[in-house]
ModelCIF file with pLDDT and N, C-alpha, C, O atoms, coordinates in Angstrom:
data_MODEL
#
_entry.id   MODEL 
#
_entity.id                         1 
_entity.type                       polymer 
_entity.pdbx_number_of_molecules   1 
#
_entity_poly.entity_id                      1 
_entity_poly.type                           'polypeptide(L)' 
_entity_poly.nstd_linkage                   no 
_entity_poly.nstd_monomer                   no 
_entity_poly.pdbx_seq_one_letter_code       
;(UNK)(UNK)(UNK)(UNK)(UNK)(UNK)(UNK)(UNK)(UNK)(UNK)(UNK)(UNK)(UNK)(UNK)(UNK)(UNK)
(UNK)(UNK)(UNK)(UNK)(UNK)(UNK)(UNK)(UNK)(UNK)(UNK)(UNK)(UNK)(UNK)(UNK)(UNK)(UNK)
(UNK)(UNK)(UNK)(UNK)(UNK)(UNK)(UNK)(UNK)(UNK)(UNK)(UNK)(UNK)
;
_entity_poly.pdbx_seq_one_letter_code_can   XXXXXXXXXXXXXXXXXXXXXXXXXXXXXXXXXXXXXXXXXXXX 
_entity_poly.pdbx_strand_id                 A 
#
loop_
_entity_poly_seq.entity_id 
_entity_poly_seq.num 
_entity_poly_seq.mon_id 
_entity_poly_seq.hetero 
1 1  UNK n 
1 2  UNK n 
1 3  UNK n 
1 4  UNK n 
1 5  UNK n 
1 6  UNK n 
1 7  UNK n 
1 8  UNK n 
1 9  UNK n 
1 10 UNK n 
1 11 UNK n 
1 12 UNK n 
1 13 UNK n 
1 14 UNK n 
1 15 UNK n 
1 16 UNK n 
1 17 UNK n 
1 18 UNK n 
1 19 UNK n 
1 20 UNK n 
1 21 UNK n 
1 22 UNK n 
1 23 UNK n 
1 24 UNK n 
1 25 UNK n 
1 26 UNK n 
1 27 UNK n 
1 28 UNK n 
1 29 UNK n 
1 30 UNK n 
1 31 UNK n 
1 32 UNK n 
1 33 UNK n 
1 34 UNK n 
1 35 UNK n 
1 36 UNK n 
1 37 UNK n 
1 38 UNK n 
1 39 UNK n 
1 40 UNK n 
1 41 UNK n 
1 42 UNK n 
1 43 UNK n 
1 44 UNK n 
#
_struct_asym.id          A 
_struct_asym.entity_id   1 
#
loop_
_ma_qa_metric.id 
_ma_qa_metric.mode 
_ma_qa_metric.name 
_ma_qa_metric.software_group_id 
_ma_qa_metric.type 
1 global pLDDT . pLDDT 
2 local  pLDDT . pLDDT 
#
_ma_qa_metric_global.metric_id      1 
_ma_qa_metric_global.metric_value   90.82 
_ma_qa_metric_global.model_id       1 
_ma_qa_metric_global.ordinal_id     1 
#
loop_
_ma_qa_metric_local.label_asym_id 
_ma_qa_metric_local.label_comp_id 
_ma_qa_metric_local.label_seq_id 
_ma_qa_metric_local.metric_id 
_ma_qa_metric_local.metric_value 
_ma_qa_metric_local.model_id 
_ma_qa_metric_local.ordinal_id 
A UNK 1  2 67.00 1 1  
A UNK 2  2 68.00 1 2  
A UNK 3  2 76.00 1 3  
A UNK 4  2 84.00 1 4  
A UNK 5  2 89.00 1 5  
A UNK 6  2 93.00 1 6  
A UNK 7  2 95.00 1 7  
A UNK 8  2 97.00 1 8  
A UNK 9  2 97.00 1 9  
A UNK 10 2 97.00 1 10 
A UNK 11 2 97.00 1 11 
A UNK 12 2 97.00 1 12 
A UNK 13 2 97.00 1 13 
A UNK 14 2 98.00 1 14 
A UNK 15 2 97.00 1 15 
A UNK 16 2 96.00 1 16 
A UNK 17 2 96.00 1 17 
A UNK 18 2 95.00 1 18 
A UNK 19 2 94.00 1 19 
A UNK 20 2 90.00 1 20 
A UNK 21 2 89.00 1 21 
A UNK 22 2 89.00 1 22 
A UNK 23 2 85.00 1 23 
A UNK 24 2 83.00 1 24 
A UNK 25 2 84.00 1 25 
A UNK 26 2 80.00 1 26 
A UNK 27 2 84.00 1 27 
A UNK 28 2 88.00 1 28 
A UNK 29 2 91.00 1 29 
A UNK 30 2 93.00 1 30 
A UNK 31 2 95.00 1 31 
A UNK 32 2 96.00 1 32 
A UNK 33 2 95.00 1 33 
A UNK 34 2 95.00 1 34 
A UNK 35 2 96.00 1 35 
A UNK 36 2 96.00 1 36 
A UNK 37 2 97.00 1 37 
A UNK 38 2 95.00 1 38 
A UNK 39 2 95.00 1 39 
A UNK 40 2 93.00 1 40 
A UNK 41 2 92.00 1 41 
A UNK 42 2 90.00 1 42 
A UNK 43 2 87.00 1 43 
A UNK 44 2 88.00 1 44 
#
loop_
_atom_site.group_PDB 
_atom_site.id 
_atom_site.type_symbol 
_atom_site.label_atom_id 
_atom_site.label_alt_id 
_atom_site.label_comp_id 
_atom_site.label_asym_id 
_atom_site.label_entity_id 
_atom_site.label_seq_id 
_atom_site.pdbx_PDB_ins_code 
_atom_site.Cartn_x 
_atom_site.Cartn_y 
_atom_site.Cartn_z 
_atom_site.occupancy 
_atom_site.B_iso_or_equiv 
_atom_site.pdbx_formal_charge 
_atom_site.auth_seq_id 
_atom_site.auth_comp_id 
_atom_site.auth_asym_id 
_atom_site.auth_atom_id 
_atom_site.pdbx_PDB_model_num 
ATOM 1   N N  . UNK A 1 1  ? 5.049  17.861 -10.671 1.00 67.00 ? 1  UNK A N  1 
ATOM 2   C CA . UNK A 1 1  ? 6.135  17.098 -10.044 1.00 67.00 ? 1  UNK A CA 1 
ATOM 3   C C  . UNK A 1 1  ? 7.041  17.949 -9.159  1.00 67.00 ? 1  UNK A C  1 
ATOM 4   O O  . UNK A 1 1  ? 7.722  17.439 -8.270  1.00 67.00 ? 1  UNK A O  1 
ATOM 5   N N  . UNK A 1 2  ? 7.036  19.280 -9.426  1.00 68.00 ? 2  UNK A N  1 
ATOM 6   C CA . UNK A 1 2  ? 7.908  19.953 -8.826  1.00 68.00 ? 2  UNK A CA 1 
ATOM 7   C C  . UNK A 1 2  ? 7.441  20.507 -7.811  1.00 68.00 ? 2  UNK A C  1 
ATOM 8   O O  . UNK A 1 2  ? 8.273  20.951 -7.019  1.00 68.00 ? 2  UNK A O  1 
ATOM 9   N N  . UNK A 1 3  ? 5.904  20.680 -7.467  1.00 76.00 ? 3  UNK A N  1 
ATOM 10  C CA . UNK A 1 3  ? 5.447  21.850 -6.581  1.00 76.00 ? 3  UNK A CA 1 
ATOM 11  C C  . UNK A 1 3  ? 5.425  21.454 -4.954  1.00 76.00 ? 3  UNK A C  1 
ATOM 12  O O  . UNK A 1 3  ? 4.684  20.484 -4.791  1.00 76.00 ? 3  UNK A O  1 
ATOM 13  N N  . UNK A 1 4  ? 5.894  21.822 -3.975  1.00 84.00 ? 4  UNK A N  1 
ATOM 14  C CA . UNK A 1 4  ? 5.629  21.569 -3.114  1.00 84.00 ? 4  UNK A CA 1 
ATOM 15  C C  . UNK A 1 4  ? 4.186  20.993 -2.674  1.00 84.00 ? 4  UNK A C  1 
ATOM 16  O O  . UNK A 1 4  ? 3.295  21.374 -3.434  1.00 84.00 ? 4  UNK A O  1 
ATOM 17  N N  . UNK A 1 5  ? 3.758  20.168 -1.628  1.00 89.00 ? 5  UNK A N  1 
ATOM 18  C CA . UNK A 1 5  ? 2.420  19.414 -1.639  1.00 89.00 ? 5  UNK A CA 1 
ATOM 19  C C  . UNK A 1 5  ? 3.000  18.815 0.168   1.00 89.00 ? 5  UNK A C  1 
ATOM 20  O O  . UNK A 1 5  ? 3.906  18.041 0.477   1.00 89.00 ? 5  UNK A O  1 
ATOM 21  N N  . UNK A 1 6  ? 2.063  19.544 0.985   1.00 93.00 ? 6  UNK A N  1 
ATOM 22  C CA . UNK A 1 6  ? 2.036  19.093 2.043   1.00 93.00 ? 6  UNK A CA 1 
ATOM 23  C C  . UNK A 1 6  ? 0.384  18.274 2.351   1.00 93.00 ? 6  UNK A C  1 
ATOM 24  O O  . UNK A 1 6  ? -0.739 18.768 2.247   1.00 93.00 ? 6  UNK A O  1 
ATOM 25  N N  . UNK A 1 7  ? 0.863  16.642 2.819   1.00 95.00 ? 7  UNK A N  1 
ATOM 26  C CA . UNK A 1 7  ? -0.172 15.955 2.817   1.00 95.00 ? 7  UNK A CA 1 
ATOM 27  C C  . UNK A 1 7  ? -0.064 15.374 4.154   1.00 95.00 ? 7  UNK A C  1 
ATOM 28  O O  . UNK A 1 7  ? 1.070  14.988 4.437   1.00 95.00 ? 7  UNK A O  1 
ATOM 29  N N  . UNK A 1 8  ? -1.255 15.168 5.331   1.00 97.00 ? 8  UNK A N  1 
ATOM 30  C CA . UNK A 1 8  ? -0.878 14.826 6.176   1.00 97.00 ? 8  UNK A CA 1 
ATOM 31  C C  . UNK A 1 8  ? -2.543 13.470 6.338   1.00 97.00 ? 8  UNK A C  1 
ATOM 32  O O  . UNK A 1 8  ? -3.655 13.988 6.444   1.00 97.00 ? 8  UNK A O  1 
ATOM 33  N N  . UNK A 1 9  ? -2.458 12.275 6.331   1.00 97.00 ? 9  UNK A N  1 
ATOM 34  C CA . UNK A 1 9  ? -2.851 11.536 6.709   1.00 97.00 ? 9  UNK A CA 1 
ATOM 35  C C  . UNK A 1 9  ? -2.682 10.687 7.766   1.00 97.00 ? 9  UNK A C  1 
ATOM 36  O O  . UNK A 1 9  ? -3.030 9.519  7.588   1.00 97.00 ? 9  UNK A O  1 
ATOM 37  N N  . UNK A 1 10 ? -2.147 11.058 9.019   1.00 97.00 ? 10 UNK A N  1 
ATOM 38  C CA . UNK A 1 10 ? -2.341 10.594 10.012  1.00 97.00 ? 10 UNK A CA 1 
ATOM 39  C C  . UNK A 1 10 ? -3.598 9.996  10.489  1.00 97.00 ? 10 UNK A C  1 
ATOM 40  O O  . UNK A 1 10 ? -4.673 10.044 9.890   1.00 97.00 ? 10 UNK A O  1 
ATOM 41  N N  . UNK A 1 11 ? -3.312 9.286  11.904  1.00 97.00 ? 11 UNK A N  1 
ATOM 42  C CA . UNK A 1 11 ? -4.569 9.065  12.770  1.00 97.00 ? 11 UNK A CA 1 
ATOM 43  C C  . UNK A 1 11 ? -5.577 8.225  11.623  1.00 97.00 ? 11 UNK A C  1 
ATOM 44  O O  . UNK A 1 11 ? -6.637 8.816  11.418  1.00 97.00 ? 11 UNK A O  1 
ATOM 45  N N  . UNK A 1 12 ? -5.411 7.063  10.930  1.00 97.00 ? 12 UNK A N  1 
ATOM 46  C CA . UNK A 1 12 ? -6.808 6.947  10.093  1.00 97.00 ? 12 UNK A CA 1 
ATOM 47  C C  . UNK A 1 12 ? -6.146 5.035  10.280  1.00 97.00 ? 12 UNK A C  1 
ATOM 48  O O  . UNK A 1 12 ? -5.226 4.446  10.847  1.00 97.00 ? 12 UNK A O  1 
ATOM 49  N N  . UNK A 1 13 ? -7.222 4.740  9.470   1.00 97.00 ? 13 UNK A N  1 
ATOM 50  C CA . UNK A 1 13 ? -6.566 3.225  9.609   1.00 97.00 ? 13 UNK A CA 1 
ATOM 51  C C  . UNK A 1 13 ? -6.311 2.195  8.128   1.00 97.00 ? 13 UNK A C  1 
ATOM 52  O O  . UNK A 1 13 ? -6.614 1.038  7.834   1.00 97.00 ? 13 UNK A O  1 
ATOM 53  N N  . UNK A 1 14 ? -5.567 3.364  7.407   1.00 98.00 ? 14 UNK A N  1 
ATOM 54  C CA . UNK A 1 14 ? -4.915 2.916  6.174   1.00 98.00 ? 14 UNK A CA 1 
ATOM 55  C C  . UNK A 1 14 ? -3.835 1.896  6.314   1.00 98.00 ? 14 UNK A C  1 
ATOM 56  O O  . UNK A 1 14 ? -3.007 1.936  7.224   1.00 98.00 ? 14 UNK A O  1 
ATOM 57  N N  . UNK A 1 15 ? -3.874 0.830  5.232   1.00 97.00 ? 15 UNK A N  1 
ATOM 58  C CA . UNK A 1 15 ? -2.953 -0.064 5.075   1.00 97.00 ? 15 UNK A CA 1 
ATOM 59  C C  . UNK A 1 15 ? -1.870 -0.333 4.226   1.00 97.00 ? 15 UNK A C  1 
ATOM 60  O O  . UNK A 1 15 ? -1.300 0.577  3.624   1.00 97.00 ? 15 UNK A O  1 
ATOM 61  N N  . UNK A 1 16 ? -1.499 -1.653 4.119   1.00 96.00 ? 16 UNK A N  1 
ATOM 62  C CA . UNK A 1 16 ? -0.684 -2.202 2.926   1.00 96.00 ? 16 UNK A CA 1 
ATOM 63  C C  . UNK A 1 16 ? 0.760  -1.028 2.595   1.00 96.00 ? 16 UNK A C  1 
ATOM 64  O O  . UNK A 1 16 ? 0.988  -0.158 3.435   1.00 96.00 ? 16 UNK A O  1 
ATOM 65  N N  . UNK A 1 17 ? 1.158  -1.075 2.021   1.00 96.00 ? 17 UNK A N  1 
ATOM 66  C CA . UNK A 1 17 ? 2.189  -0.421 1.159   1.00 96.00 ? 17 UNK A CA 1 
ATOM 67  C C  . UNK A 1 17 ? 2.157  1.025  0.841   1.00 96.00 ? 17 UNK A C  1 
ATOM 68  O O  . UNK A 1 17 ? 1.151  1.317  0.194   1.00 96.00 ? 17 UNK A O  1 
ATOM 69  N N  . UNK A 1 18 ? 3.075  2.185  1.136   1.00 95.00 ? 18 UNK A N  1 
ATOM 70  C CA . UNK A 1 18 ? 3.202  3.063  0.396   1.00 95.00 ? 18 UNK A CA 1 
ATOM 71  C C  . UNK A 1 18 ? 3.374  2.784  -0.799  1.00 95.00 ? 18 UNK A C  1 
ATOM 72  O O  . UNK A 1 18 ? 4.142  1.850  -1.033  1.00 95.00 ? 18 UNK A O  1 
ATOM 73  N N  . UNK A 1 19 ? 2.746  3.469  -1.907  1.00 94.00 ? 19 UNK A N  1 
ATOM 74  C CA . UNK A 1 19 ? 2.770  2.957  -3.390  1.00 94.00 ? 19 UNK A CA 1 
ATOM 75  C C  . UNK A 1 19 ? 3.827  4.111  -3.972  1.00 94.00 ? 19 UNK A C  1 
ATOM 76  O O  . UNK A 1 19 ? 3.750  5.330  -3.824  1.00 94.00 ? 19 UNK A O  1 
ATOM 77  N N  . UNK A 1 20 ? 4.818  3.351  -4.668  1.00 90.00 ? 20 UNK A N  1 
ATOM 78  C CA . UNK A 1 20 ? 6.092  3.919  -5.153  1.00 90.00 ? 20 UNK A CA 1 
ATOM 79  C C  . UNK A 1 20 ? 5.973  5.461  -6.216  1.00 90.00 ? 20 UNK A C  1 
ATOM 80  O O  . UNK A 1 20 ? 6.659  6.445  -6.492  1.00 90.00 ? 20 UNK A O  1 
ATOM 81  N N  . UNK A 1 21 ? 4.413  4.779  -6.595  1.00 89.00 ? 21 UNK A N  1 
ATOM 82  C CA . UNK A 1 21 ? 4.001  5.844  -7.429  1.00 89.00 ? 21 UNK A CA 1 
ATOM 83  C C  . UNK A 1 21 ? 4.504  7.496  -6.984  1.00 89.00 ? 21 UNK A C  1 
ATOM 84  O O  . UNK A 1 21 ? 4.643  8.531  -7.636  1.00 89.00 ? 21 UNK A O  1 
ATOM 85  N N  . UNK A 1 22 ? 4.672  7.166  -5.646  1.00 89.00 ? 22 UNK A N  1 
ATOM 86  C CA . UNK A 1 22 ? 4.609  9.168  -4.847  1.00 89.00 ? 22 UNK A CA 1 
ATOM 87  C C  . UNK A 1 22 ? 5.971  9.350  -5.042  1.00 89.00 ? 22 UNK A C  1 
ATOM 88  O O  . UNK A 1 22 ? 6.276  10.541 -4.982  1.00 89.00 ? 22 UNK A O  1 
ATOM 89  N N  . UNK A 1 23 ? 7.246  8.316  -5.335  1.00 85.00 ? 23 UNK A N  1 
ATOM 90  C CA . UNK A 1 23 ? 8.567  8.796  -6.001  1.00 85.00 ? 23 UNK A CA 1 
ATOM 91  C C  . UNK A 1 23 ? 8.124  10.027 -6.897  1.00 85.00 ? 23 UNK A C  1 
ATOM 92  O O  . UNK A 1 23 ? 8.799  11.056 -6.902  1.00 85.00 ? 23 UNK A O  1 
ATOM 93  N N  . UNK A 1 24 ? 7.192  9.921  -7.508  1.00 83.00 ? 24 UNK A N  1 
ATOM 94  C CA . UNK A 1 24 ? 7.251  11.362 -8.532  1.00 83.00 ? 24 UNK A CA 1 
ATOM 95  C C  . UNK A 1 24 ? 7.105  12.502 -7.625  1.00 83.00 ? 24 UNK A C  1 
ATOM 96  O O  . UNK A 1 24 ? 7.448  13.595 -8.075  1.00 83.00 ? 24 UNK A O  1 
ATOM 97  N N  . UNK A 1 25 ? 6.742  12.454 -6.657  1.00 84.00 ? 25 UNK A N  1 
ATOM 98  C CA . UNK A 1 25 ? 6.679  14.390 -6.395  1.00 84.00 ? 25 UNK A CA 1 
ATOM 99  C C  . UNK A 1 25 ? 7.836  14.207 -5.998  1.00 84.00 ? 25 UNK A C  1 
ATOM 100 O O  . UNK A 1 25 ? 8.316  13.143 -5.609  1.00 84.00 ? 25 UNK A O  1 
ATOM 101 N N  . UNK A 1 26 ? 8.385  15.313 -6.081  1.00 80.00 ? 26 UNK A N  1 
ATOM 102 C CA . UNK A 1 26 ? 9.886  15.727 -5.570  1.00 80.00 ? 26 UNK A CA 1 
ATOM 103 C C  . UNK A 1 26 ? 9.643  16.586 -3.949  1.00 80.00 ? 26 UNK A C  1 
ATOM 104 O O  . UNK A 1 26 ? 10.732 16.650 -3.378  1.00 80.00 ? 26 UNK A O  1 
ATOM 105 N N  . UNK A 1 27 ? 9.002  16.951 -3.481  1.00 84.00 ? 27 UNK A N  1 
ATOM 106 C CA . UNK A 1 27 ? 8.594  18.256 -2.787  1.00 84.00 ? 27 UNK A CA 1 
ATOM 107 C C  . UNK A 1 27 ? 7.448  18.007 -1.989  1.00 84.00 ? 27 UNK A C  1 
ATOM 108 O O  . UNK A 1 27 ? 6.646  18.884 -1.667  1.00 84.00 ? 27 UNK A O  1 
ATOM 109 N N  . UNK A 1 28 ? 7.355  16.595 -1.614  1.00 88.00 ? 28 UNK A N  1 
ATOM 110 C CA . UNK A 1 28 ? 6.638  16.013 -0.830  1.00 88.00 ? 28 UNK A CA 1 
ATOM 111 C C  . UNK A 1 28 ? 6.874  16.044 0.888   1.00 88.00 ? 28 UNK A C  1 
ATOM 112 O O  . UNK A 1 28 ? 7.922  15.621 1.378   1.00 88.00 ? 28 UNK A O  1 
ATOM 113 N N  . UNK A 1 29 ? 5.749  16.606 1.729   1.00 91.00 ? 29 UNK A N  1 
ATOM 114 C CA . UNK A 1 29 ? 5.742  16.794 3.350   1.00 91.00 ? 29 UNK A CA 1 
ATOM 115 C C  . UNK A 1 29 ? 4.630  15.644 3.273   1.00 91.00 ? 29 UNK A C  1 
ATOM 116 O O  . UNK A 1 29 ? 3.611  15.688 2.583   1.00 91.00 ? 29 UNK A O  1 
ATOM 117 N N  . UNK A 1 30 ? 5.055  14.551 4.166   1.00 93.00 ? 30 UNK A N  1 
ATOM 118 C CA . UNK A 1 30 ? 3.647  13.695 4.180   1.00 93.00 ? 30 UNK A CA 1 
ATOM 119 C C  . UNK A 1 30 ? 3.959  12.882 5.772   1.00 93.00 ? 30 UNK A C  1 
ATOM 120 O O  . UNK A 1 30 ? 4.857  12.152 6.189   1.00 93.00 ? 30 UNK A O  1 
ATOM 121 N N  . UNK A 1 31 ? 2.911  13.358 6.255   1.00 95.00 ? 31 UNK A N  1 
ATOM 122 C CA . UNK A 1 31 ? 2.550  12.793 7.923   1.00 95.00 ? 31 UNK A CA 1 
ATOM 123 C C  . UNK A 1 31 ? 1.673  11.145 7.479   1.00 95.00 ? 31 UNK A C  1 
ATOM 124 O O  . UNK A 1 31 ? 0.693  10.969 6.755   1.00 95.00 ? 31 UNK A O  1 
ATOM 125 N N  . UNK A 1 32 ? 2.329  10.365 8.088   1.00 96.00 ? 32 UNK A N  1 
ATOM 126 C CA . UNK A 1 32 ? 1.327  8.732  7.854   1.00 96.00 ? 32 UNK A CA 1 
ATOM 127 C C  . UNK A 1 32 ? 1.336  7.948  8.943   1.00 96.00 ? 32 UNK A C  1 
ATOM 128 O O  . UNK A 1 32 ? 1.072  6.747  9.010   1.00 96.00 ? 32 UNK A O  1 
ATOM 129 N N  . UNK A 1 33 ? 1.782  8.989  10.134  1.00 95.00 ? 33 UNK A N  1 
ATOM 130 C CA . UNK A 1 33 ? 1.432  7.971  11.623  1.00 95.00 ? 33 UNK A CA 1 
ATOM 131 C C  . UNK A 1 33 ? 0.499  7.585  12.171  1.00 95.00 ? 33 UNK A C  1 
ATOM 132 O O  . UNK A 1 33 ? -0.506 8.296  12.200  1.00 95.00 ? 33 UNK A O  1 
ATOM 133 N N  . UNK A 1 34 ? 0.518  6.325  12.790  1.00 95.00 ? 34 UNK A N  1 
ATOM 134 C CA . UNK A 1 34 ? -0.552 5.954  13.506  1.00 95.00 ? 34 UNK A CA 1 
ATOM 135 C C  . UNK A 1 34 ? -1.708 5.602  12.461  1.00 95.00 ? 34 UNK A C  1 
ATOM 136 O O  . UNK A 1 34 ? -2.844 6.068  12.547  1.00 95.00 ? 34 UNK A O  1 
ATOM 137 N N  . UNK A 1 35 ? -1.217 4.591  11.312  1.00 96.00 ? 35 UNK A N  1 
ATOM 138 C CA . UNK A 1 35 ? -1.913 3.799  10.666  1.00 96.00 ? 35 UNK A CA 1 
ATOM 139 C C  . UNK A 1 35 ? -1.320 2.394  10.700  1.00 96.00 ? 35 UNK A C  1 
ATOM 140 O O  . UNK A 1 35 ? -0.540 1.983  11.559  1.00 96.00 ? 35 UNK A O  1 
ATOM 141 N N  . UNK A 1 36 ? -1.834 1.643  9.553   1.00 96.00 ? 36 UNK A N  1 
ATOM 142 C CA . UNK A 1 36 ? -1.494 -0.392 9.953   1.00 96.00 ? 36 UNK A CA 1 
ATOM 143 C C  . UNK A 1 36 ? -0.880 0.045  8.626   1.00 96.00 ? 36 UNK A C  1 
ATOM 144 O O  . UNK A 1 36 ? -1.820 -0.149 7.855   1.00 96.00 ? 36 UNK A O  1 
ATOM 145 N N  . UNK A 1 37 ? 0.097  0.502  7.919   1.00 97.00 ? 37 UNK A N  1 
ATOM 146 C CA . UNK A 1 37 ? 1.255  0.393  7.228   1.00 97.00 ? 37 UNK A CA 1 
ATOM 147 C C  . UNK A 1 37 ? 2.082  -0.507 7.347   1.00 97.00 ? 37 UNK A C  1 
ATOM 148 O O  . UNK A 1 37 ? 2.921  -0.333 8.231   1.00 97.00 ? 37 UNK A O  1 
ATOM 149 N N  . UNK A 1 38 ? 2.172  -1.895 6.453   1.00 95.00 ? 38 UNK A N  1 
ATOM 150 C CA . UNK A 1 38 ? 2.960  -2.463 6.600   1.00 95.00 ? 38 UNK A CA 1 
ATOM 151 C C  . UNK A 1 38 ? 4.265  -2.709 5.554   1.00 95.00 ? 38 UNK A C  1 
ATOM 152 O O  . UNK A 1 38 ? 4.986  -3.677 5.795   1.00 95.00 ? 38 UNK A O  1 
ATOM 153 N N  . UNK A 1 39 ? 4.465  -2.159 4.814   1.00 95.00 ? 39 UNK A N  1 
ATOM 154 C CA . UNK A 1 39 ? 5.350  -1.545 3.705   1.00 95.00 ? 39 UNK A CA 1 
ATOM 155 C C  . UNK A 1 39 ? 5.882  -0.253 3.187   1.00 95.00 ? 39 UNK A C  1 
ATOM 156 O O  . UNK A 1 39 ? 5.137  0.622  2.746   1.00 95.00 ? 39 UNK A O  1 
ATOM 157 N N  . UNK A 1 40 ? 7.404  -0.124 3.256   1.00 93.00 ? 40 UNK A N  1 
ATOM 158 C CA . UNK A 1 40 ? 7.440  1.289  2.954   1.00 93.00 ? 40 UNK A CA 1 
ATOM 159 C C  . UNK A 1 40 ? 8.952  1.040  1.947   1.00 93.00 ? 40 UNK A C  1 
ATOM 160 O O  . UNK A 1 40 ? 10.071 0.816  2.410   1.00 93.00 ? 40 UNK A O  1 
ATOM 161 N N  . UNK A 1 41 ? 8.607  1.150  0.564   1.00 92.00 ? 41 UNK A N  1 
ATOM 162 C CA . UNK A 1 41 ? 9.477  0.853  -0.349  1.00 92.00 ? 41 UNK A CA 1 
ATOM 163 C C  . UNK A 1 41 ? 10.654 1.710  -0.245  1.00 92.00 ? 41 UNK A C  1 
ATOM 164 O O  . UNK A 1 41 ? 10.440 2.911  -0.083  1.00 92.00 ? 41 UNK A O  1 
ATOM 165 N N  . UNK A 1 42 ? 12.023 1.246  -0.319  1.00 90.00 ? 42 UNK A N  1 
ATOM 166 C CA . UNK A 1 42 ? 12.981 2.146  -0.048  1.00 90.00 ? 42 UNK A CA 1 
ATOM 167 C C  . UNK A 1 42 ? 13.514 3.010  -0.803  1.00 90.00 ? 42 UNK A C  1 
ATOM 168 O O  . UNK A 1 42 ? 14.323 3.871  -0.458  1.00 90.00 ? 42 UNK A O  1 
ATOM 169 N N  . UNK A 1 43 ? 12.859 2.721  -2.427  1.00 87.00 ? 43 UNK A N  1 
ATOM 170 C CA . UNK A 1 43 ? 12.786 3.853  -3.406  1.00 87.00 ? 43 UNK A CA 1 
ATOM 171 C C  . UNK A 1 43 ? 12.353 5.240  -3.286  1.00 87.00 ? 43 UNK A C  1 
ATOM 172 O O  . UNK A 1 43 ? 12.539 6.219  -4.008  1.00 87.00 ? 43 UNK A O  1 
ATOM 173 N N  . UNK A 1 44 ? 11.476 5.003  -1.747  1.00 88.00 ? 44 UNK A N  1 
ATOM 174 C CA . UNK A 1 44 ? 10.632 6.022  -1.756  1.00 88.00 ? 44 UNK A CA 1 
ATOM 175 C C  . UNK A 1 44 ? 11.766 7.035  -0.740  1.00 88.00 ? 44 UNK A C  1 
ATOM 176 O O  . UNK A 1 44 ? 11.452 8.181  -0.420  1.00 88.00 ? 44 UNK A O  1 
#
């Protein structure tokens, strides 16, 4: 939960919802542009 974690999924053609589940990392870098994302929980 604590460790830094750089994730970059750009460019792909992922959907639906960021899932709240990723509230647990603390130390999260995450690139998600330029997908059909249509939800992004504000918990997050």
């Amino acid at each position: 939960l604590r460790d830094p974690i750089q994730v970059d999924l750009s460019s792909n053609s992922l959907s639906g919802t960021v899932p709240t589940d990723l509230d647990l990392l603390n130390q999260l870098t995450i690139y998600l542009r330029d997908n059909k994302f249509t939800g992004l929980p504000p918990t997050l």
